[in-house]
Protein backbone atom coordinates (compact mmCIF):
# COMPACT_ATOMS: atom_id res chain seq x y z
CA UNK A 1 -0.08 1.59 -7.22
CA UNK A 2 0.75 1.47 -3.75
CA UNK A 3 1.79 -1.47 -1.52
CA UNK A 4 1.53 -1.35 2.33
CA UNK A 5 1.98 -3.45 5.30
CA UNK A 6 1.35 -2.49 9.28
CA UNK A 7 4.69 -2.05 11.11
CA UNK A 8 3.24 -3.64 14.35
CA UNK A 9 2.92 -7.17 12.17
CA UNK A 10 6.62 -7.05 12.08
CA UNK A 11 8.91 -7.71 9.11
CA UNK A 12 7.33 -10.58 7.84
CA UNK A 13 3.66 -8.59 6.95
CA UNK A 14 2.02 -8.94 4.25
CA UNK A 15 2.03 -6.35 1.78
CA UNK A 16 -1.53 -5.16 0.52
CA UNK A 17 -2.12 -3.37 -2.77
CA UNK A 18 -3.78 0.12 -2.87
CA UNK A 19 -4.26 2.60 -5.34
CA UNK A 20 -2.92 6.37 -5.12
CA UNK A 21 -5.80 8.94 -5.35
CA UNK A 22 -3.95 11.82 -4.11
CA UNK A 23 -0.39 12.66 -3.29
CA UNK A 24 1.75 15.54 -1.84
CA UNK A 25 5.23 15.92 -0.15
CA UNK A 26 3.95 15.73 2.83
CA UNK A 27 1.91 12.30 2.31
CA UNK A 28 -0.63 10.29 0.00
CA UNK A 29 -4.24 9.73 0.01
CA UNK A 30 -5.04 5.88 -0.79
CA UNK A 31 -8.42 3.83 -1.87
CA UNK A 32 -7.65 0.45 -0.02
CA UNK A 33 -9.86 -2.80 -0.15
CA UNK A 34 -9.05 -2.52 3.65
CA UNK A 35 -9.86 -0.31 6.72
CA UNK A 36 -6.90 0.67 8.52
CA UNK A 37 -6.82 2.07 12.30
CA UNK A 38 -6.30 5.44 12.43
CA UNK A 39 -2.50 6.17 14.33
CA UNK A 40 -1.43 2.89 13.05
CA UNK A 41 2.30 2.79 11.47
CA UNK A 42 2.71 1.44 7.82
CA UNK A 43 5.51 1.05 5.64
CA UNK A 44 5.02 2.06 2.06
CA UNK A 45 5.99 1.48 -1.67
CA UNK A 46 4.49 3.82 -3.71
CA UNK A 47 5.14 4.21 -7.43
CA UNK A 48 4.99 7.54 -8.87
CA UNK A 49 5.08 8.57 -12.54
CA UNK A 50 8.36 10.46 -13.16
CA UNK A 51 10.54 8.39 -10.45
CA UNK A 52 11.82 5.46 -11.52
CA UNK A 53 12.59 3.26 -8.62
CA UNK A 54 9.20 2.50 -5.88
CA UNK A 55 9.39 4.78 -3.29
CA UNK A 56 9.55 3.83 0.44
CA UNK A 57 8.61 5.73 3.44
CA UNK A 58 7.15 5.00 6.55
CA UNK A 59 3.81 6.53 7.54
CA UNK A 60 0.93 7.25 10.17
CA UNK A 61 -2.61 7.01 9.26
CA UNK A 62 -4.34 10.27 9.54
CA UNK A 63 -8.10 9.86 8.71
CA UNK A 64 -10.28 7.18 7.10
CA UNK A 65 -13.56 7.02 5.32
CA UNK A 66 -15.56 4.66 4.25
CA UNK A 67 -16.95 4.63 0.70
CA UNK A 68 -20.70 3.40 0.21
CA UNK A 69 -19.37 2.95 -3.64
CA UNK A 70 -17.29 -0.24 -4.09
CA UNK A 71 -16.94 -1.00 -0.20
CA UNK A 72 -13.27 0.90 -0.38
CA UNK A 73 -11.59 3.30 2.30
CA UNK A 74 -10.33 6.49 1.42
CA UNK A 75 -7.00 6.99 4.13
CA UNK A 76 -5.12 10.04 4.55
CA UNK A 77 -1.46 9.11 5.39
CA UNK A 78 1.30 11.56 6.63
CA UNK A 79 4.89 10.55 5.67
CA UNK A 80 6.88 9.91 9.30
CA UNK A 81 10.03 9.06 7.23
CA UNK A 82 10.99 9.67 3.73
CA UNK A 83 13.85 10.67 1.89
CA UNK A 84 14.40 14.35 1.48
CA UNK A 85 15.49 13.73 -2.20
CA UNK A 86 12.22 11.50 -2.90
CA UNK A 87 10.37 14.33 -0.96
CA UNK A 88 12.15 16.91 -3.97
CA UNK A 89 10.79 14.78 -6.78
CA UNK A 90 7.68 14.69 -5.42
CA UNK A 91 7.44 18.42 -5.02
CA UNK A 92 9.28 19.11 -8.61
CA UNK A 93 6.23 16.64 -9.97
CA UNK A 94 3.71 18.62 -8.20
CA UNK A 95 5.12 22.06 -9.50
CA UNK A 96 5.20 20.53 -12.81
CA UNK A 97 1.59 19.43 -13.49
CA UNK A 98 1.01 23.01 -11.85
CA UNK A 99 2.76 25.22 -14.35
CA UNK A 100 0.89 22.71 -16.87
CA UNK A 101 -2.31 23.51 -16.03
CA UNK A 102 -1.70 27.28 -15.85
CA UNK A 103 -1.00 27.30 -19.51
């Protein structure tokens, strides 16, 4: 699960609940209940299997796409800010489930 909340509504926002489809070191692909603007600035808390502690990062929507199925957006989201060891886990994760399926 992901939770996110628009920069520009300050530090009060509310945080919305999304789920993760997709997710690299470079950023995360999310089905939200919500559309949000392309450019716009959101901070994240993403949980990720293998990483114990949510994950924060700030992040600019990339792309958005509206699903006929379910009414739900599909966003692309590019990490802005992130920690370069949170980045490392992620990629370790990623090389992981790689070498898996090669087997």
């Amino acid at each position: 699960m992901v939770k996110y909340s628009l920069v520009s509504e300050g530090p009060g926002a509310r945080k919305v609940l999304a789920s993760l489809k997709d997710f690299s070191a470079g950023g995360i692909c999310l089905l939200a209940d919500e559309e949000l603007p392309e450019k716009a600035i959101i901070r994240l808390e993403i949980n990720l299997p293998e990483i114990e502690q949510p994950v924060s990062a700030l992040a600019e929507v990339l792309w958005k796409k509206r699903l006929k199925i379910a009414n739900k957006y599909k966003i692309g989201i590019r990490f802005v800010e992130i920690e370069e060891s949170v980045r490392n886990k992620i990629m370790e994760r990623i090389e992981s489930v790689h070498r898996r399926l090669r087997r």
